[in-house]
Protein backbone atom coordinates (compact mmCIF):
# COMPACT_ATOMS: atom_id res chain seq x y z
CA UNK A 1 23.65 -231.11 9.99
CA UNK A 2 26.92 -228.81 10.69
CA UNK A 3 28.12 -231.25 13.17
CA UNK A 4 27.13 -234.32 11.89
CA UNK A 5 29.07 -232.58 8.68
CA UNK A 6 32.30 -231.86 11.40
CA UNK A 7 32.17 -235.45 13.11
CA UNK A 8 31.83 -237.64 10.06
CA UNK A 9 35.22 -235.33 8.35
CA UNK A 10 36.89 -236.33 11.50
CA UNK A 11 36.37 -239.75 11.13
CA UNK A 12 37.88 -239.79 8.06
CA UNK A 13 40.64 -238.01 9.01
CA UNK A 14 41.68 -240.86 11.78
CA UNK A 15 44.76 -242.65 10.73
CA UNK A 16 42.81 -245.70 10.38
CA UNK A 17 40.87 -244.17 7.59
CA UNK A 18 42.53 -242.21 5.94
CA UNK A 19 43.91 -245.30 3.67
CA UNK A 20 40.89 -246.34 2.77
CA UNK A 21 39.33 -242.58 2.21
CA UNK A 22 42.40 -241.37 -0.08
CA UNK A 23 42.23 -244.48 -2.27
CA UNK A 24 38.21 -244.85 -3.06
CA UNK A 25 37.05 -247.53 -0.79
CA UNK A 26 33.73 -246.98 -1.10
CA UNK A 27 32.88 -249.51 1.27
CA UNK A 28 34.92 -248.69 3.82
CA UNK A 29 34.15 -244.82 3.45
CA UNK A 30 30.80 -245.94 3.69
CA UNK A 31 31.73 -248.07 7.22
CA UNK A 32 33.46 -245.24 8.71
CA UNK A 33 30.94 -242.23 8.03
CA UNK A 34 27.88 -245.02 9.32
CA UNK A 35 30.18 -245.31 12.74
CA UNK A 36 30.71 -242.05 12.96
CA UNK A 37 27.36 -240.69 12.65
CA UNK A 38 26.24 -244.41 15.47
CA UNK A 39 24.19 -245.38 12.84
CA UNK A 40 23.94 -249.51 13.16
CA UNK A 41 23.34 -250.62 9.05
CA UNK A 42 19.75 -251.16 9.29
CA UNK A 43 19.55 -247.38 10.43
CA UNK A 44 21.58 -246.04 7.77
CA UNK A 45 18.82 -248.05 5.44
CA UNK A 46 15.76 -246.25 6.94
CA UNK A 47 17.63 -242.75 6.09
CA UNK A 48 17.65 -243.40 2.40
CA UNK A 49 13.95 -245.42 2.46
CA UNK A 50 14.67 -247.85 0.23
CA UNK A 51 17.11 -250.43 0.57
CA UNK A 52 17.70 -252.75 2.92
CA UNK A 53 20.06 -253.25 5.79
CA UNK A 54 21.69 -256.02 3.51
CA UNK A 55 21.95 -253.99 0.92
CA UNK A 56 24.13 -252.00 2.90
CA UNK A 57 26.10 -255.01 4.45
CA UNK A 58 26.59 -256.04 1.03
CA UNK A 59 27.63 -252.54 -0.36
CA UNK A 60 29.96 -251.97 2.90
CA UNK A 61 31.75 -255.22 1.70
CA UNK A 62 31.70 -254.30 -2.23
CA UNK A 63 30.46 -257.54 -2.96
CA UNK A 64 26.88 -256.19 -4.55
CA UNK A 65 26.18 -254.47 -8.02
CA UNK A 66 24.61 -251.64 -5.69
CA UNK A 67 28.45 -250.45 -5.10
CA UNK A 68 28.52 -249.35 -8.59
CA UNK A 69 24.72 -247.92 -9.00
CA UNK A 70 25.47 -243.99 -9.36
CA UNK A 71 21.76 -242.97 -7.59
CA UNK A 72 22.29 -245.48 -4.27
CA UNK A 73 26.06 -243.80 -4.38
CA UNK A 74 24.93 -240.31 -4.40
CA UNK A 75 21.85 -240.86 -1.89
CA UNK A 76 24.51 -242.76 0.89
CA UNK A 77 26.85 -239.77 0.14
CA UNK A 78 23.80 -237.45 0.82
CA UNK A 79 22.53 -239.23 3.99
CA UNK A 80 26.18 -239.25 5.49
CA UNK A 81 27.25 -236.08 4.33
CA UNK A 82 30.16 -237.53 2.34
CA UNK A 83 30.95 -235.81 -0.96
CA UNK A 84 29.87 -237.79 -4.10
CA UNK A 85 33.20 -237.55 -5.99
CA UNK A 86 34.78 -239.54 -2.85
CA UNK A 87 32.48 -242.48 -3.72
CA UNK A 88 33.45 -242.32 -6.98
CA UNK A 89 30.22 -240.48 -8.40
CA UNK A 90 29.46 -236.89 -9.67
CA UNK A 91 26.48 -235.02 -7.95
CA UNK A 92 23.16 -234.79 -9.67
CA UNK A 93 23.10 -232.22 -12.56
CA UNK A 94 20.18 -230.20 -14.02
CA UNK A 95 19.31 -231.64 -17.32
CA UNK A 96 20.93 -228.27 -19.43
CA UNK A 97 24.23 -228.32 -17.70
CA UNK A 98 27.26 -228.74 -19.46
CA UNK A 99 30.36 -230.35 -18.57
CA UNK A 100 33.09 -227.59 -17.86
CA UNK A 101 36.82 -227.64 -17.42
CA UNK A 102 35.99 -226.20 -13.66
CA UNK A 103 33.70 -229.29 -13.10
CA UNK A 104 36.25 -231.75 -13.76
CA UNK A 105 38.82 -229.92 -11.22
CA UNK A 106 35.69 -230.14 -8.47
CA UNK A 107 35.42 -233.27 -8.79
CA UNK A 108 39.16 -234.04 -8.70
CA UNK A 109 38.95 -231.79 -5.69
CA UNK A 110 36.98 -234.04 -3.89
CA UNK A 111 38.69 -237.54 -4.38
CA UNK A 112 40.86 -237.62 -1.40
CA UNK A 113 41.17 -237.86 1.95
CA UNK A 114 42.12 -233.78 2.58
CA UNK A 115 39.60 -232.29 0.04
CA UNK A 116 36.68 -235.10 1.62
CA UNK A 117 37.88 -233.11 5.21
CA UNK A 118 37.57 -229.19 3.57
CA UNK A 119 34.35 -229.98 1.43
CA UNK A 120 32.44 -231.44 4.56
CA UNK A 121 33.76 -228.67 6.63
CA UNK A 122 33.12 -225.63 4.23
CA UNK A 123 29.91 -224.09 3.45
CA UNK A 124 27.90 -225.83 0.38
CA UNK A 125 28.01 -222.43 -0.93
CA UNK A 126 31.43 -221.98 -0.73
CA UNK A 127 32.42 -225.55 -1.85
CA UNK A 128 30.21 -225.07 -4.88
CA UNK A 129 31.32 -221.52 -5.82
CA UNK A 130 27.32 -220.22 -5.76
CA UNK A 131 26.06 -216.87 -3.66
CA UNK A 132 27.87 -216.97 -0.34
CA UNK A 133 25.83 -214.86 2.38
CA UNK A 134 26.57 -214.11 5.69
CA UNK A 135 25.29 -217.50 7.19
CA UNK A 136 28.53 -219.42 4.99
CA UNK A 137 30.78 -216.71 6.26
CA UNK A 138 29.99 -217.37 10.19
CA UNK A 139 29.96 -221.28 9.06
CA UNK A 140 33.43 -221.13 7.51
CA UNK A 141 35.02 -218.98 10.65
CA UNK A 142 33.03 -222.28 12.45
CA UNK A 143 35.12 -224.64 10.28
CA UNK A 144 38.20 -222.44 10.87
CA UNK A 145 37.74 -223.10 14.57
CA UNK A 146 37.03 -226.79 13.93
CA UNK A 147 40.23 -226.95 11.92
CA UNK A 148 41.92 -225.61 15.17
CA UNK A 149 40.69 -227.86 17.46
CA UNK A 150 42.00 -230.80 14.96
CA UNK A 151 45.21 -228.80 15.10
CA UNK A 152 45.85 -229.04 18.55
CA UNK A 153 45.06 -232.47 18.54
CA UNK A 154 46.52 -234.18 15.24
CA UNK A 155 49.30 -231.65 14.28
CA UNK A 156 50.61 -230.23 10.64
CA UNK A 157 51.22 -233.52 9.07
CA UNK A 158 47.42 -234.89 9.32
CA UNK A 159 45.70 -231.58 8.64
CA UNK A 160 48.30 -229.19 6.14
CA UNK A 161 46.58 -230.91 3.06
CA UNK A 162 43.13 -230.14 4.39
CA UNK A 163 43.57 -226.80 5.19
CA UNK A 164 45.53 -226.52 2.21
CA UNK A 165 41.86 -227.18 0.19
CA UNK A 166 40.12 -225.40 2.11
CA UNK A 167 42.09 -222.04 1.56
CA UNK A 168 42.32 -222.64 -1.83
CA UNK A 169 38.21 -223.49 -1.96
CA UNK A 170 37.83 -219.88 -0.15
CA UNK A 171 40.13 -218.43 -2.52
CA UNK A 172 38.42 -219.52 -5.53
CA UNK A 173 34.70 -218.22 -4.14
CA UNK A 174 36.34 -215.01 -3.24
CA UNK A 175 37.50 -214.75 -7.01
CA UNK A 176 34.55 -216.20 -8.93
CA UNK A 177 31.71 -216.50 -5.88
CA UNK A 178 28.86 -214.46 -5.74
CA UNK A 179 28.43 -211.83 -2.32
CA UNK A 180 27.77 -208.56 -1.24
CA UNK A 181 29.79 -205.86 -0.32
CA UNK A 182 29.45 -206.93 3.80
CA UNK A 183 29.63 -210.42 2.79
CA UNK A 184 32.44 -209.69 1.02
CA UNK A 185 34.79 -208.31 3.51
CA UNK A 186 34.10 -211.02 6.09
CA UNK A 187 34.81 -213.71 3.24
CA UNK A 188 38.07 -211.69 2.63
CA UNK A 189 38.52 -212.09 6.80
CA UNK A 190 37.73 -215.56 7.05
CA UNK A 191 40.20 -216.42 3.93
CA UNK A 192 43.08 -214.71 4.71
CA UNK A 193 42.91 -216.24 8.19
CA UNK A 194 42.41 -219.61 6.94
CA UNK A 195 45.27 -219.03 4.32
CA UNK A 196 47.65 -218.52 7.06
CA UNK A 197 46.72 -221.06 9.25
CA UNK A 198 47.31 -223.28 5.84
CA UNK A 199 50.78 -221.92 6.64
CA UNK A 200 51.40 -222.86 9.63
CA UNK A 201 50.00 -226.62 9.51
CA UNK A 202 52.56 -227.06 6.51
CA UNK A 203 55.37 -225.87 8.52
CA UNK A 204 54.30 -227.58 11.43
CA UNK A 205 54.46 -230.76 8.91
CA UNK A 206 57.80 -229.78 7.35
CA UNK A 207 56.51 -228.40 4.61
CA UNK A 208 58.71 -225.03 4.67
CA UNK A 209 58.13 -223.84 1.34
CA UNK A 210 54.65 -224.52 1.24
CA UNK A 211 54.15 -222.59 4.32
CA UNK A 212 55.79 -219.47 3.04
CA UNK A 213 53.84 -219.48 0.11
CA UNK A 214 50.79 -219.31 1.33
CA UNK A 215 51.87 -216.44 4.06
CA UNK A 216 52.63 -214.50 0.88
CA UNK A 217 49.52 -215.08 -0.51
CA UNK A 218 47.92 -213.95 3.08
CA UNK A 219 50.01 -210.86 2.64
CA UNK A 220 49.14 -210.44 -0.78
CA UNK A 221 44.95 -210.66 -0.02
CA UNK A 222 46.05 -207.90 2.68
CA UNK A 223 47.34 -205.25 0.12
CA UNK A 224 44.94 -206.17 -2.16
CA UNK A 225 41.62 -205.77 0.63
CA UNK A 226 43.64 -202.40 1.55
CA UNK A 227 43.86 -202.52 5.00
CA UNK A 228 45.75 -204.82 7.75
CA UNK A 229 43.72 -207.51 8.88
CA UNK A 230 44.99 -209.99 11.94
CA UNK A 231 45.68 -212.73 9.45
CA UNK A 232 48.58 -210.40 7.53
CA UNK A 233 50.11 -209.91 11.18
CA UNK A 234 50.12 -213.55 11.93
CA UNK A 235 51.50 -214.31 8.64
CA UNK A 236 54.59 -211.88 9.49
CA UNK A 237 55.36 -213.51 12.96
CA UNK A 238 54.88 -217.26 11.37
CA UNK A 239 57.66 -216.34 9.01
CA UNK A 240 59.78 -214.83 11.28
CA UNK A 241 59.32 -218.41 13.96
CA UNK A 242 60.45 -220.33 10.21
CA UNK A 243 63.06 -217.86 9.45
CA UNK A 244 64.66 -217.81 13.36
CA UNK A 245 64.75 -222.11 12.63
CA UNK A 246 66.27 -222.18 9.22
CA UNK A 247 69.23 -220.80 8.85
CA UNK A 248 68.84 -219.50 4.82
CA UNK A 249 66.37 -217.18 6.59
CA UNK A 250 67.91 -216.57 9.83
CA UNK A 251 68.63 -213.16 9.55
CA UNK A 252 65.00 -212.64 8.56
CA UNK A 253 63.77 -213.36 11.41
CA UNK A 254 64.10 -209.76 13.03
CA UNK A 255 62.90 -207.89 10.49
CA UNK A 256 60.04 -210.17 9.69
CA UNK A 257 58.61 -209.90 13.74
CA UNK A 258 59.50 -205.80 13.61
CA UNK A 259 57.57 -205.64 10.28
CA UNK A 260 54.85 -207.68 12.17
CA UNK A 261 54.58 -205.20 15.11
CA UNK A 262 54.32 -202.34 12.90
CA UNK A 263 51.78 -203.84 11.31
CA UNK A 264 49.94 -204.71 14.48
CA UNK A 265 50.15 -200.95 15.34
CA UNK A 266 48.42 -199.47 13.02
CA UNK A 267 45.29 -201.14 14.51
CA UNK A 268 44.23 -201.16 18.23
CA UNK A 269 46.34 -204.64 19.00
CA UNK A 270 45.69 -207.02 22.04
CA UNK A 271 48.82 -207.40 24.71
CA UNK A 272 49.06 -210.91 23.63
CA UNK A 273 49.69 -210.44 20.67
CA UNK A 274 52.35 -207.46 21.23
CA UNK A 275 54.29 -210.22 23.60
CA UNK A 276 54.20 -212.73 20.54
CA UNK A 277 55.64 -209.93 18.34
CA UNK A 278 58.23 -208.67 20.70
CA UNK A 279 59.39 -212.73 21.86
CA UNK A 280 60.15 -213.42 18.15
CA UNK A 281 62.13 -210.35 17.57
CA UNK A 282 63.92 -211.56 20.64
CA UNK A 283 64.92 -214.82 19.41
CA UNK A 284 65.70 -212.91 15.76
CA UNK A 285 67.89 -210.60 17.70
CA UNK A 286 69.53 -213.34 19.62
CA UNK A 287 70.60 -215.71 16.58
CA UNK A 288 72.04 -212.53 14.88
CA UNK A 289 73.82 -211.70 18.13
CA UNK A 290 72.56 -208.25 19.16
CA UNK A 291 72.11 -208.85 22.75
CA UNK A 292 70.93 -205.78 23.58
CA UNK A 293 68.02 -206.02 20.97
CA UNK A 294 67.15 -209.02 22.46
CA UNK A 295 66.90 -208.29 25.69
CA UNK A 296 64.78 -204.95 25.28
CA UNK A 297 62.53 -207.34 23.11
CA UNK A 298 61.81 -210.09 25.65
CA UNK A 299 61.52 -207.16 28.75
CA UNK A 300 58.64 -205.88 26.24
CA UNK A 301 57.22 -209.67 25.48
CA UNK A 302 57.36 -209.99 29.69
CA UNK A 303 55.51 -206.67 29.66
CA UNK A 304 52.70 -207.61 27.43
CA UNK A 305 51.91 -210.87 28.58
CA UNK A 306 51.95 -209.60 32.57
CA UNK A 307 48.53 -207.49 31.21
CA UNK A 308 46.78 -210.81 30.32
CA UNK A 309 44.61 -212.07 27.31
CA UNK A 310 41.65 -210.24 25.63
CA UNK A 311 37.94 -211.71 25.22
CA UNK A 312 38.71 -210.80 20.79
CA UNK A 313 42.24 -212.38 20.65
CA UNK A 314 41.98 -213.78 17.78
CA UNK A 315 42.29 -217.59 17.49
CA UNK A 316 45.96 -218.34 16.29
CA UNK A 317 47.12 -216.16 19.91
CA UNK A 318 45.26 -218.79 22.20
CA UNK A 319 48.86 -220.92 22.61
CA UNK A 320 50.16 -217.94 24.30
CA UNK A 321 51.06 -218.48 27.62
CA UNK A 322 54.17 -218.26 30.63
CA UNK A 323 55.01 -221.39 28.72
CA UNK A 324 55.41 -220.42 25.46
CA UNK A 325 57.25 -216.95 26.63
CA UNK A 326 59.91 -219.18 28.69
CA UNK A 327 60.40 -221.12 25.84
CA UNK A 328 61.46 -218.25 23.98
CA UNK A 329 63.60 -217.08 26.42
CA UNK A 330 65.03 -220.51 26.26
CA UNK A 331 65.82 -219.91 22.73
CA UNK A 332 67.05 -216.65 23.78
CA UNK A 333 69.53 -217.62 26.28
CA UNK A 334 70.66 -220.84 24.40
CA UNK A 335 71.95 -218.46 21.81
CA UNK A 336 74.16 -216.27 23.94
CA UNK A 337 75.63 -219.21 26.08
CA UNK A 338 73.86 -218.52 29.03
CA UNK A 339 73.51 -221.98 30.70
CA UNK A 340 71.88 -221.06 33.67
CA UNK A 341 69.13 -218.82 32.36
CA UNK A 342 68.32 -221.32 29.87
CA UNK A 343 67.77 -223.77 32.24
CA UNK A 344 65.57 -221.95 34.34
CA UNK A 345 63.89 -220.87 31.49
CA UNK A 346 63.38 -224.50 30.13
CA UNK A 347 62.06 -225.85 33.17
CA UNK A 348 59.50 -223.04 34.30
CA UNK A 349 58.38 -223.89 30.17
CA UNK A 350 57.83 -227.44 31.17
CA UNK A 351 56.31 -226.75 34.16
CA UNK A 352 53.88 -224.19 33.61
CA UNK A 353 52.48 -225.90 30.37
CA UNK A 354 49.10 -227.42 29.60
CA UNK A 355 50.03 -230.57 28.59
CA UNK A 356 46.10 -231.27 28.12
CA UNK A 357 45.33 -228.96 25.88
CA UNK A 358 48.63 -228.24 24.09
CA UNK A 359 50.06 -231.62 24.21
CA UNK A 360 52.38 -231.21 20.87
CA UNK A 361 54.11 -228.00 22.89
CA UNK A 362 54.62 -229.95 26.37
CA UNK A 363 56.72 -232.36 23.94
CA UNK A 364 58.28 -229.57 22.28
CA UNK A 365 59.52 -228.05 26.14
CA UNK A 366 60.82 -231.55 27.18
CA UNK A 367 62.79 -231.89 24.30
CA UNK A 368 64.34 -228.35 25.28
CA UNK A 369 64.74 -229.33 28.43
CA UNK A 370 66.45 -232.11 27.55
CA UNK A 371 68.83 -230.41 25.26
CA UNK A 372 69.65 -227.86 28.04
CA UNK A 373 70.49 -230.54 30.74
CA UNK A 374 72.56 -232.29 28.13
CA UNK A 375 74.75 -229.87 27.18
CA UNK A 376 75.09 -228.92 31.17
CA UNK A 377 75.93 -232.74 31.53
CA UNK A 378 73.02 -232.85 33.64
CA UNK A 379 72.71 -236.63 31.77
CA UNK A 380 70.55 -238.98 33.91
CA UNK A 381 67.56 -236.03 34.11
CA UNK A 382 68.01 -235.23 30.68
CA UNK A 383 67.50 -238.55 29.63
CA UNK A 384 64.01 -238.93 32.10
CA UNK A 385 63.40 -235.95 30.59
CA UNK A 386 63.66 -236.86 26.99
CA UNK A 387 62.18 -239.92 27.82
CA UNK A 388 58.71 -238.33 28.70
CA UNK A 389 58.59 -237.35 25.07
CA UNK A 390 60.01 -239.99 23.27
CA UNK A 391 57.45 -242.57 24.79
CA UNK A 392 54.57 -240.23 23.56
CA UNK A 393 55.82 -240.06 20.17
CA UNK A 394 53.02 -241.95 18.21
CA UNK A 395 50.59 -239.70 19.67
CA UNK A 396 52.83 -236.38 18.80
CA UNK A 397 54.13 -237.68 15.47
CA UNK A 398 51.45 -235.46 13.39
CA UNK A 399 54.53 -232.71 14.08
CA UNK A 400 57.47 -232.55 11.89
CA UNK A 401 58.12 -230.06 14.73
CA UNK A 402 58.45 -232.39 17.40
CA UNK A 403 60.17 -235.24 15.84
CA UNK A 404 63.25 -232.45 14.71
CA UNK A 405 63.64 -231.05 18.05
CA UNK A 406 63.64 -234.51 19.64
CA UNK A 407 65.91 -235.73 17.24
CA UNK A 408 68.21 -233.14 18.03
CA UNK A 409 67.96 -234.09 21.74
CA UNK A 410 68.49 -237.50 21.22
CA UNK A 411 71.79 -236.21 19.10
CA UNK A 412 73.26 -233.94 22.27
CA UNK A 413 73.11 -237.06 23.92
CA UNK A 414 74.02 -239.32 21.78
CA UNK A 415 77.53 -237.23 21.75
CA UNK A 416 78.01 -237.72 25.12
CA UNK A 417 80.36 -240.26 26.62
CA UNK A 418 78.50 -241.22 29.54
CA UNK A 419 77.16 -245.02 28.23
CA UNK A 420 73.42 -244.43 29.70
CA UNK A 421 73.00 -241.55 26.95
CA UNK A 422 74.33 -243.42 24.15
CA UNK A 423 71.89 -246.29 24.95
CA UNK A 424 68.71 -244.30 25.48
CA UNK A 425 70.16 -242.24 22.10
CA UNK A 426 70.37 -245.63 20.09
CA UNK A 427 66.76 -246.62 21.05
CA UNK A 428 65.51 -243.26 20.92
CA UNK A 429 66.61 -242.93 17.09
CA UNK A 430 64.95 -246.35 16.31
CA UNK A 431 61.54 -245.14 17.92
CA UNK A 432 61.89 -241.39 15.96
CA UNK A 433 62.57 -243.19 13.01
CA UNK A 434 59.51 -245.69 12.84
CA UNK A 435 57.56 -242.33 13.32
């Protein structure tokens, strides 16, 4: 039921659905959980016993009377693992229950497209705010994971809203849910993790504020709990990546990835994760112009990442790689003029990356790439280069990441006076712009 729960959320997270799923379209809901579950109409009938397979046409098209019956609503919600309040109906209630001001927020909670995705994901338990045992705990890591896997595939700006929910869900059943001790502390784990990775998919979408609230609030669970989790560690080094990119916060971004490591000290820490650390404080260094600093910092990233990954690295440290290093050192170099290390660095980034798995980061190193051979008037490779990206950019768009660093590509050469650039710029800029 788990994965029938996972596949019909991420059918209604497709772009094609999502329309339909934010504004109510019961029939279309209905359509697109059926498909998703390769149930043909007269097989979604036979689950609920007793209506027909026209009853079902007829409800898909919202031409029948049975569209509006509550009990056929909540038993096709049931059957396909939808949550009633997205077809427009509450769940069944015991005869003594009263209507409560928390009752009309869960139900608001589940009317759109991002709270459908976190209430099919989560626990019942946890959605629900009843006893949460260890079972919903290893489930919600499992929908943690799932939520990564969408990540990696989809990007901030399909999935911030839905993580947003579901770290607010968790938050509410750690404050008013009903555990154990045990349970407890690995529903405190599981929350703060998912609160950060809330984080992250809003600044992958642009969301900048919204990201660095909810790392405060993962640092905040972390004093509270009394001891360092992972999640407070990877809260640290997410604001210190925002801070070295905004440039309110750029002098942040140092102390942010030193307050990280610390952090990460105080528990036995994984060599991946100590390169992470050590390749932000780099860039922080770099963009505040203590060379030195910097360069100590990336030796130590090198270091690290030479002594490989660990079976328990936890799951935000799997995008680690030569790749992502090189494109620090990228950053790095960029910042102290250094044309030709940046350009080495840039390339071995391109070339060393998983485009497969990590396609929203290959982007991400051809737009660097492309920004480094521009500004060495290297134009006609730093347009192919470019290029790559910009053609892919309907599959990458879920990235507020990608599209800024591309448009700032397309802007080096755009300035240049060679007439190839400023063609390929123009188009470029129409094709970012539709995205």
């Amino acid at each position: 039921m788990d994965d029938e729960k996972a596949v019909v959320a991420q059918a209604l997270l497709d772009q094609s659905n999502r329309a339909a799923t934010a504004a109510g379209h019961v029939g279309a809901i209905i359509r697109a959980a059926r498909l998703a579950l390769g149930l043909s109409q007269a097989g979604l009938a036979a689950r609920i016993g007793y209506v027909s397979q026209a009853t079902i046409s007829r409800i898909e098209r919202a031409s029948t009377r049975a569209a509006k019956d509550a009990s056929v609503l909540c038993d096709l919600a049931r059957v396909l693992h939808v949550p009633p309040g997205t077809l427009g109906v509450s769940p069944p209630r015991s005869p003594t229950a009263s209507s409560t001001l928390d009752d009309v927020r869960r139900r608001d909670f589940l009317g759109g497209a991002a709270a459908l995705t976190a209430a099919a994901l989560l626990p019942g338990s946890i959605a629900s705010l009843s006893a949460v045992g260890q079972p919903d705990v290893d489930q919600a890591w499992r929908a943690l994971e799932r939520l990564f896997e969408l990540d990696d595939l989809q990007g901030g700006v399909q999935l911030y809203e839905v993580a947003d929910a579901m770290a607010r869900r968790m938050g509410d059943a750690l404050r008013s849910g009903r555990y154990g001790e045990d349970v407890g502390s690995g529903l405190r784990a599981v929350t703060a993790t998912t609160m950060e990775h809330a984080g992250w998919l809003a600044y992958d979408a642009g969301q900048g504020a919204v990201a660095r609230s909810w790392w405060l609030e993962t640092i905040h669970l972390a004093r509270d709990v009394g001891h360092v989790p992972t999640a407070h560690v990877a809260a640290l080094a997410s604001m210190s990546l925002h801070a070295s990119g905004s440039p309110s916060h750029v002098r942040e971004a140092a102390p942010l990835a030193e307050a990280a490591r610390r952090a990460a000290q105080e528990t036995p820490s994984s060599p991946t994760l100590l390169s992470v650390l050590a390749a932000r404080e780099a860039v922080g260094h770099a963009q505040t112009g203590d060379r030195t600093a910097a360069r100590e910092a990336l030796i130590q990233a090198r270091k690290q990442l030479e002594r490989g990954p660990r079976a328990d690295d936890p799951l935000w440290l799997q995008f680690w790689s030569p790749a992502d290093f090189a494109c620090h050192e990228t950053r790095v170099a960029l910042a102290f003029g250094d044309g030709r290390l940046a350009e080495r660095s840039a390339r071995a980034a391109l070339a060393t990356a998983d485009e497969a798995r990590f396609p929203r980061n290959h982007a991400i190193y051809s737009a660097r790439l492309g920004a480094v051979l521009a500004r060495t008037r290297q134009l006609d490779e730093a347009i192919a280069v470019t290029s790559a990206a910009v053609k892919r950019i309907n599959d990458l768009n879920g990235s507020k990441r990608i599209l800024v660093d591309l448009a700032a590509t397309v802007d080096h050469l755009a300035a240049q006076s060679y007439p190839p650039a400023r063609q390929f710029a123009r188009a470029a800029r129409r094709l970012i712009s539709a995205a």
